[in-house]
Protein backbone atom coordinates (compact mmCIF):
# COMPACT_ATOMS: atom_id res chain seq x y z
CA UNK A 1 87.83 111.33 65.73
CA UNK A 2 89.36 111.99 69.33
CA UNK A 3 92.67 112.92 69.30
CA UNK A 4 95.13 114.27 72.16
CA UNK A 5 97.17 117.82 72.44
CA UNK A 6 99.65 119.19 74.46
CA UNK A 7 98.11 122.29 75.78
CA UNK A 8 100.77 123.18 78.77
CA UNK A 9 104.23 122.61 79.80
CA UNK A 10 105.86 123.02 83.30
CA UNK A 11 108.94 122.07 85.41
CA UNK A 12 110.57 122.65 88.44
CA UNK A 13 113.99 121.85 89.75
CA UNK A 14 114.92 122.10 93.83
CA UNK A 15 116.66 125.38 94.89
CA UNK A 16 119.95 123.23 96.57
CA UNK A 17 122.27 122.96 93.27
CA UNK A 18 125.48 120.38 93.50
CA UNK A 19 128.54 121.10 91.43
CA UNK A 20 131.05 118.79 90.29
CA UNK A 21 133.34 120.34 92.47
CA UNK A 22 131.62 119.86 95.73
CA UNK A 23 131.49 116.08 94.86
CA UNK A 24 134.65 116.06 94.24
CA UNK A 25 135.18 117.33 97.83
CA UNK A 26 133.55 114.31 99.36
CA UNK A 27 134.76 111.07 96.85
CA UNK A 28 137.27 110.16 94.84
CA UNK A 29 136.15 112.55 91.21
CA UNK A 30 137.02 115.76 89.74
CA UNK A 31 135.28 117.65 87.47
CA UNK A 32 136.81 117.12 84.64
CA UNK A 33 136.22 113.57 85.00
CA UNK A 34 132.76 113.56 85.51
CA UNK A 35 132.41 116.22 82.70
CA UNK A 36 134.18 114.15 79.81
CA UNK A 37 132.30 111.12 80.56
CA UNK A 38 128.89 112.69 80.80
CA UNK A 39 128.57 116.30 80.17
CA UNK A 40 127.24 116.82 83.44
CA UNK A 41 128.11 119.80 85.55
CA UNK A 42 125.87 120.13 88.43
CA UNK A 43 122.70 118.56 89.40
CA UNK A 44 119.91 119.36 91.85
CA UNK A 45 119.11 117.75 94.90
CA UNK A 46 115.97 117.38 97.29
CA UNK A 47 115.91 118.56 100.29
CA UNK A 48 114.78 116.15 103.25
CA UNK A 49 111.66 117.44 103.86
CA UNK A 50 110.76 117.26 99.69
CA UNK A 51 109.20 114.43 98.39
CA UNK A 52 108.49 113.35 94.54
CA UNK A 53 105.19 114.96 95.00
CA UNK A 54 106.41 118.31 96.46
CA UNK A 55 108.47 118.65 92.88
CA UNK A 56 105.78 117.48 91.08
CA UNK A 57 103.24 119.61 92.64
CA UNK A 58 104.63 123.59 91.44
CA UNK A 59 104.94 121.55 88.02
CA UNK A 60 101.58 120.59 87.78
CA UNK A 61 100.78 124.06 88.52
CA UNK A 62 103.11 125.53 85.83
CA UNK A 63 101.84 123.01 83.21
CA UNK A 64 97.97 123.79 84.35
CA UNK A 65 98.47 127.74 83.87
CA UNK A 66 100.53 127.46 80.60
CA UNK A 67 97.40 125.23 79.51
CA UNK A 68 94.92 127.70 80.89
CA UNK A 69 93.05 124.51 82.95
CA UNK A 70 92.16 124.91 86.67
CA UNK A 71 91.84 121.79 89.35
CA UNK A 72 88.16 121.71 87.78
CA UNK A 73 89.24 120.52 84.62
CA UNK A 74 91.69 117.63 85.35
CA UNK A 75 90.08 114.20 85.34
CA UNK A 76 93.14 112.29 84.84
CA UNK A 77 96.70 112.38 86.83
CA UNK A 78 99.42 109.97 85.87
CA UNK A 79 102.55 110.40 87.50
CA UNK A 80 105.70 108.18 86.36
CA UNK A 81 108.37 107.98 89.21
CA UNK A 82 110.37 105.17 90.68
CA UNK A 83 110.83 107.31 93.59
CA UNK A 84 106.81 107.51 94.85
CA UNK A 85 106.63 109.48 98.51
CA UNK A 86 105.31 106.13 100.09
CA UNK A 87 104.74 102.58 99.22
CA UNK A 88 101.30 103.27 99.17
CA UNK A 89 98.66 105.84 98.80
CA UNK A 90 100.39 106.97 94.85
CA UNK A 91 102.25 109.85 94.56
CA UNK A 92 99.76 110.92 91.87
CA UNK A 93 96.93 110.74 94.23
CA UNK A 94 98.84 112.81 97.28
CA UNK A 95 99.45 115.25 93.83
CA UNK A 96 95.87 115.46 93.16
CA UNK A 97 94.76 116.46 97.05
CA UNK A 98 98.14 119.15 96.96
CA UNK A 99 96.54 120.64 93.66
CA UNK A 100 92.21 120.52 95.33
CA UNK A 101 91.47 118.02 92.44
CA UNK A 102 88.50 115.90 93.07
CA UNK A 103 87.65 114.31 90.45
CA UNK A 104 88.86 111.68 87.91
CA UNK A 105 91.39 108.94 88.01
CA UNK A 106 94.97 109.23 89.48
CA UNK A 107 97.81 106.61 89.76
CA UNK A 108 101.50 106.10 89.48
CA UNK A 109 103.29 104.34 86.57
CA UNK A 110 106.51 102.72 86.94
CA UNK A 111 108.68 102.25 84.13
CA UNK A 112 112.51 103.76 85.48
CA UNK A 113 113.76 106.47 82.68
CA UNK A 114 111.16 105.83 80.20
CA UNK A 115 108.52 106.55 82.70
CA UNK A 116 107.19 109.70 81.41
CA UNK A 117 107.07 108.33 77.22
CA UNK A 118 104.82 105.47 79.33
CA UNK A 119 102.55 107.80 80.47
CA UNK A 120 101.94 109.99 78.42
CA UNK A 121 101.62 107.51 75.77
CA UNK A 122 98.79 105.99 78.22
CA UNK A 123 96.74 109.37 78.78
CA UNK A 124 96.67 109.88 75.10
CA UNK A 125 95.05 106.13 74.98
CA UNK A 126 92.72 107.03 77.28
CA UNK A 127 91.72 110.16 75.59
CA UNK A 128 91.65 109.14 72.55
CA UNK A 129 89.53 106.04 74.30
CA UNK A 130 86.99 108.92 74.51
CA UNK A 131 87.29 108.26 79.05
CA UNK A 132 89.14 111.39 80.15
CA UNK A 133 89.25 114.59 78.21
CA UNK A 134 91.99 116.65 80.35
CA UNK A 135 95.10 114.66 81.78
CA UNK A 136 97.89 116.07 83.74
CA UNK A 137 101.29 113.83 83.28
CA UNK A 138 103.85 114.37 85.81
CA UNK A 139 107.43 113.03 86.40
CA UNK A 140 108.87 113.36 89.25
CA UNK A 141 111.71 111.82 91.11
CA UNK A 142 114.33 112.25 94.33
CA UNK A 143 116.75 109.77 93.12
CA UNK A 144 119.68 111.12 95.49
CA UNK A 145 117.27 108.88 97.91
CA UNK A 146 118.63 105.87 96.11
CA UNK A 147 121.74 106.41 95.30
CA UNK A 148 125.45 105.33 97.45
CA UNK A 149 127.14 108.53 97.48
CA UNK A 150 130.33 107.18 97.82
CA UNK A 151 130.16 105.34 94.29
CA UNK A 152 131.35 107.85 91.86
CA UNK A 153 130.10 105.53 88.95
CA UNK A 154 126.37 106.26 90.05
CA UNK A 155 126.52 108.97 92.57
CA UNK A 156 127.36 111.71 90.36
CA UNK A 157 124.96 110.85 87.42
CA UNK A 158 121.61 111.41 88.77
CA UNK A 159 119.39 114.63 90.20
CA UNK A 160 115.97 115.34 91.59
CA UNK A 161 113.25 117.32 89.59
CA UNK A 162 109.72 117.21 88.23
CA UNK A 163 108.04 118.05 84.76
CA UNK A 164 104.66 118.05 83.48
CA UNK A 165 102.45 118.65 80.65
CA UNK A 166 98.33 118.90 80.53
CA UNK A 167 96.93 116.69 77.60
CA UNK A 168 93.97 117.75 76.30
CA UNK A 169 91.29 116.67 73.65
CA UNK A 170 91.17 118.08 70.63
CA UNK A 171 89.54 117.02 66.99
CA UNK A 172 93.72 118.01 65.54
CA UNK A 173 96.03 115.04 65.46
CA UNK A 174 99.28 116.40 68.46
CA UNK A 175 100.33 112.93 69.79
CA UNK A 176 100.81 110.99 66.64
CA UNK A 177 101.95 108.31 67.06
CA UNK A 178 103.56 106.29 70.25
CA UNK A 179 105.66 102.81 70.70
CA UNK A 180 106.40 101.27 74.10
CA UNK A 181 108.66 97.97 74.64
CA UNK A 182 110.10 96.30 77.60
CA UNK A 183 112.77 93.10 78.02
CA UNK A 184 112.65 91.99 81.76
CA UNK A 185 116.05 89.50 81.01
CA UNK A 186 118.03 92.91 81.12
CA UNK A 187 116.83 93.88 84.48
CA UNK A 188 120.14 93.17 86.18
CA UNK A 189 122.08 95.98 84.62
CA UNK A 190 120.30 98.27 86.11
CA UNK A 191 118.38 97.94 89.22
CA UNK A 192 118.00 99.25 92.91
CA UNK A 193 117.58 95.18 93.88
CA UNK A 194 116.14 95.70 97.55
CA UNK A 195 112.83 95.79 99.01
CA UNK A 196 111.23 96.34 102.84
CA UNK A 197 110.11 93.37 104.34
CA UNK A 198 108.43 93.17 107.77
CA UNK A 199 109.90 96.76 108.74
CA UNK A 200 114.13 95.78 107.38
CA UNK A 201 115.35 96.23 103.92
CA UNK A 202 116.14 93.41 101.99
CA UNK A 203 118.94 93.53 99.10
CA UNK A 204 120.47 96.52 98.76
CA UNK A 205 118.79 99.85 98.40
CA UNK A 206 120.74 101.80 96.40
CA UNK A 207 121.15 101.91 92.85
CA UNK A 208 123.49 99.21 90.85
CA UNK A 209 124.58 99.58 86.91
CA UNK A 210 126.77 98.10 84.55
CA UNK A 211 127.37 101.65 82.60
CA UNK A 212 128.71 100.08 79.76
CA UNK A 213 126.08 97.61 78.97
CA UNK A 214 123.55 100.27 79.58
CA UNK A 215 125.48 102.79 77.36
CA UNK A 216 125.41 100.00 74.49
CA UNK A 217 121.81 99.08 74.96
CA UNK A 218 120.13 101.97 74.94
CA UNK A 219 122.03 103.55 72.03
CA UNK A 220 120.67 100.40 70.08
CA UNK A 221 117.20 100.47 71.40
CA UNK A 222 116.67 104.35 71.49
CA UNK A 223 117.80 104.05 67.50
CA UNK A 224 115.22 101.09 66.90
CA UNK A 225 111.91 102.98 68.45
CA UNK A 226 112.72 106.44 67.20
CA UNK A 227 113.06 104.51 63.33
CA UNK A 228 109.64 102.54 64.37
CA UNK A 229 107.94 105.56 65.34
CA UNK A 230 109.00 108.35 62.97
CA UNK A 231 108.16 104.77 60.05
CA UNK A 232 104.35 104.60 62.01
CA UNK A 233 103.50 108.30 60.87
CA UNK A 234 105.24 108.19 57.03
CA UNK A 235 108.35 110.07 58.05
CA UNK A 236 112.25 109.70 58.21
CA UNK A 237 113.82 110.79 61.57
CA UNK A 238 115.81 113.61 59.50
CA UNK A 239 112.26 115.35 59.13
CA UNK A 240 112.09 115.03 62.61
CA UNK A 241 112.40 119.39 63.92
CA UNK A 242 113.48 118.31 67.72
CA UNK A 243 114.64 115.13 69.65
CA UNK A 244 113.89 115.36 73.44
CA UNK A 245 115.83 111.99 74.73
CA UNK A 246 115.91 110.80 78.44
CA UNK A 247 118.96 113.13 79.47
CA UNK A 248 121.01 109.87 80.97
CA UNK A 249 124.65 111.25 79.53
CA UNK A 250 125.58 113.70 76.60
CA UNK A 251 127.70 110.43 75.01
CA UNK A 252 124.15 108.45 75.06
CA UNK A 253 122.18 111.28 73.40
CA UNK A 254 125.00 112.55 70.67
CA UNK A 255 124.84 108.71 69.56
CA UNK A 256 121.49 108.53 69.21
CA UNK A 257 121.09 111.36 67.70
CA UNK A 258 123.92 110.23 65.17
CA UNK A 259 122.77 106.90 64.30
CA UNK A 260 119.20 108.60 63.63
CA UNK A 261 120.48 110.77 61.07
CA UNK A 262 119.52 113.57 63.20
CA UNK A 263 121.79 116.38 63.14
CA UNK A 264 123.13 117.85 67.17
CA UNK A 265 121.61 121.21 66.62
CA UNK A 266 118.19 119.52 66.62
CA UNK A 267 119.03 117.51 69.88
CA UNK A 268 117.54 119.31 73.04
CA UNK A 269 120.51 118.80 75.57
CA UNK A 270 119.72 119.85 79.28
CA UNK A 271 121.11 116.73 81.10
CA UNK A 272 124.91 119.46 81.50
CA UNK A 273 122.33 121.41 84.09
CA UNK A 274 120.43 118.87 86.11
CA UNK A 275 121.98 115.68 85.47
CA UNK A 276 120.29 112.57 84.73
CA UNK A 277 116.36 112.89 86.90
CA UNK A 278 114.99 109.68 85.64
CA UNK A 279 111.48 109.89 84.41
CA UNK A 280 111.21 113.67 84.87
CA UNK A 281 114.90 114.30 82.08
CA UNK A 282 112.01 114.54 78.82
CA UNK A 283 109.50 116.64 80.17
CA UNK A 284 112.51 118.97 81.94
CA UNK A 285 113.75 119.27 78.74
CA UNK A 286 110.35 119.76 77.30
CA UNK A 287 108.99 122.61 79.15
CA UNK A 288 112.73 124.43 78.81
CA UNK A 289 112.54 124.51 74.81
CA UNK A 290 109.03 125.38 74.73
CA UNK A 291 109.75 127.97 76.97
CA UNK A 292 112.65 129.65 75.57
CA UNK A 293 110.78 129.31 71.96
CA UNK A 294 113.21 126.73 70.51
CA UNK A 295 109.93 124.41 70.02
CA UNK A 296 107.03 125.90 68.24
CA UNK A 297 103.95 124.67 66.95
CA UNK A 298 103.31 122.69 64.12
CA UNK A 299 106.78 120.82 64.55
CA UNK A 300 107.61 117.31 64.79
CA UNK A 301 108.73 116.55 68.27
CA UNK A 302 110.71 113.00 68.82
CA UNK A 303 110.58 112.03 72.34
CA UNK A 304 112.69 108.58 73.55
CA UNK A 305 113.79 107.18 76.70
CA UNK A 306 115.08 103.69 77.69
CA UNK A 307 115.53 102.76 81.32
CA UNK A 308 115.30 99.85 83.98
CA UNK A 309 113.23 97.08 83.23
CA UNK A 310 114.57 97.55 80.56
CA UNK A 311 112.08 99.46 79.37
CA UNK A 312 112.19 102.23 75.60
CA UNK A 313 109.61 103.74 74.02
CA UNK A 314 109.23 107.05 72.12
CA UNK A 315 106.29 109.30 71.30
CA UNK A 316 106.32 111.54 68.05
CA UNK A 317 103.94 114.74 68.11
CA UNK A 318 103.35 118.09 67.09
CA UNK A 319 102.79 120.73 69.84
């Protein structure tokens, strides 16, 4: 039996750091607003010269050496970002000629906030399919591209970043057990709803949300699929060692984490330090936990996000 591991972790955030306070400079917010409503306190932004795939690329290379793989041994990159560098070639295949990979299969998956549970939940299919044997999984986004900066209900929500881990194959169960689900008829409370057509953009091309109905939603949803997938592998969510939710707002994740019966200490919370960065929030959160030892192996890791689409899924595993 083929099974799939995490082998490395890896992250990286840009260098330009944006405070409450220096929003607050520039719209109508203060701190302490944004603060009580989200937990956030700063968040990082791109620079204009850095695309999705100049975050995701020092990632991939953190991830790579924590898993002890070179360029050599990747034959699978998927990257999950609703922020690719172009329309077209993928972000994962500009990644794979940044990192001298030759080989394999590389493409982009698009699934908002829940991006990275997508993907990784599709490498470990394909491993497990017996295709690919070493697959890097990136997120990656610039959302500050997207987003009206003078609407404090989006504006001061969301961050850039990148994280990534290298999935391996191994004869040990580590990904145990994943669920994905989407419901298109929610797509209009959350949405950028533009497009380019014949060289003009079309819609509007920032970001649009109904917070509340989002906030209600996903707290249902994120409750349903970590039940579902914690049920698949014979196990309550209060055996659960760590949930790693989509970092979208500390309200959203001490909910969640509440109506799982998992207690807050087991919650890993990073969304105070980079904000809410879309389909790379898990693996951010991921790579910081392994890294500071909080995660070790042989526990039960709950990963969930829920975003545009709408799209949820979770993936349970042991490291």
């Amino acid at each position: 039996m083929i099974y799939s591991r995490i082998a490395g972790t890896g992250s990286f955030l840009p260098p330009r750091v944006v405070t409450n306070e220096e929003l607050s400079r520039s719209m109508d917010t203060s701190d302490e607003w944004i603060r009580g409503r989200t937990g956030i306190c700063q968040r990082h932004i791109a620079e204009e010269s850095q695309s999705s795939s100049d975050l995701a690329f020092p990632a991939a290379q953190a991830a790579m050496t924590a898993a002890g793989v070179s360029a050599a041994d990747i034959d699978l990159i998927i990257v999950a970002t609703s922020t690719p560098d172009f329309i077209f070639p993928s972000t994962a295949c500009l990644l794979q000629a940044k990192l001298g990979i030759k080989q394999g299969a590389a493409f982009d998956l698009q699934a908002v906030c829940s991006g990275f549970v997508y993907a990784l939940s599709t490498a470990d299919t394909f491993i497990r399919s017996g295709q690919y044997r070493t697959a890097l999984v990136v997120g990656a986004e610039v959302f500050s591209r997207i987003l009206d900066w003078n609407d404090r209900g989006t504006a001061v929500l969301f961050g850039d970043g990148a994280g990534a881990v290298v999935l391996k194959a191994s004869d040990k169960p580590g990904i145990l057990a994943h669920r994905l689900h989407a419901d298109g008829s929610h797509a209009g409370i959350l949405s950028v709803p533009g497009n380019v057509s014949r060289g003009a953009i079309t819609g509007s091309p920032f970001l649009c949300m109904d917070g509340q109905a989002v906030f209600k939603f996903a707290v249902r949803v994120l409750d349903e699929v970590g039940r579902e997938v914690c049920a698949a592998c014979g196990i309550t969510p209060s055996e659960v060692d760590w949930l790693v939710p989509h970092q979208a707002n500390v309200r959203i994740l001490e909910s969640t984490a509440k109506k799982l019966g998992i207690d807050a200490s087991k919650v890993i919370l990073t969304v105070d330090r980079h904000g809410n960065t879309s389909a790379a929030s898990i693996p951010l959160a991921l790579d910081l936990a392994v890294r500071d030892g909080r995660i070790r192996p042989g526990q039960k890791v709950l990963l969930e996000g829920v975003g545009g689409g709408f799209t949820w899924g979770a993936v349970l595993l042991e490291l």
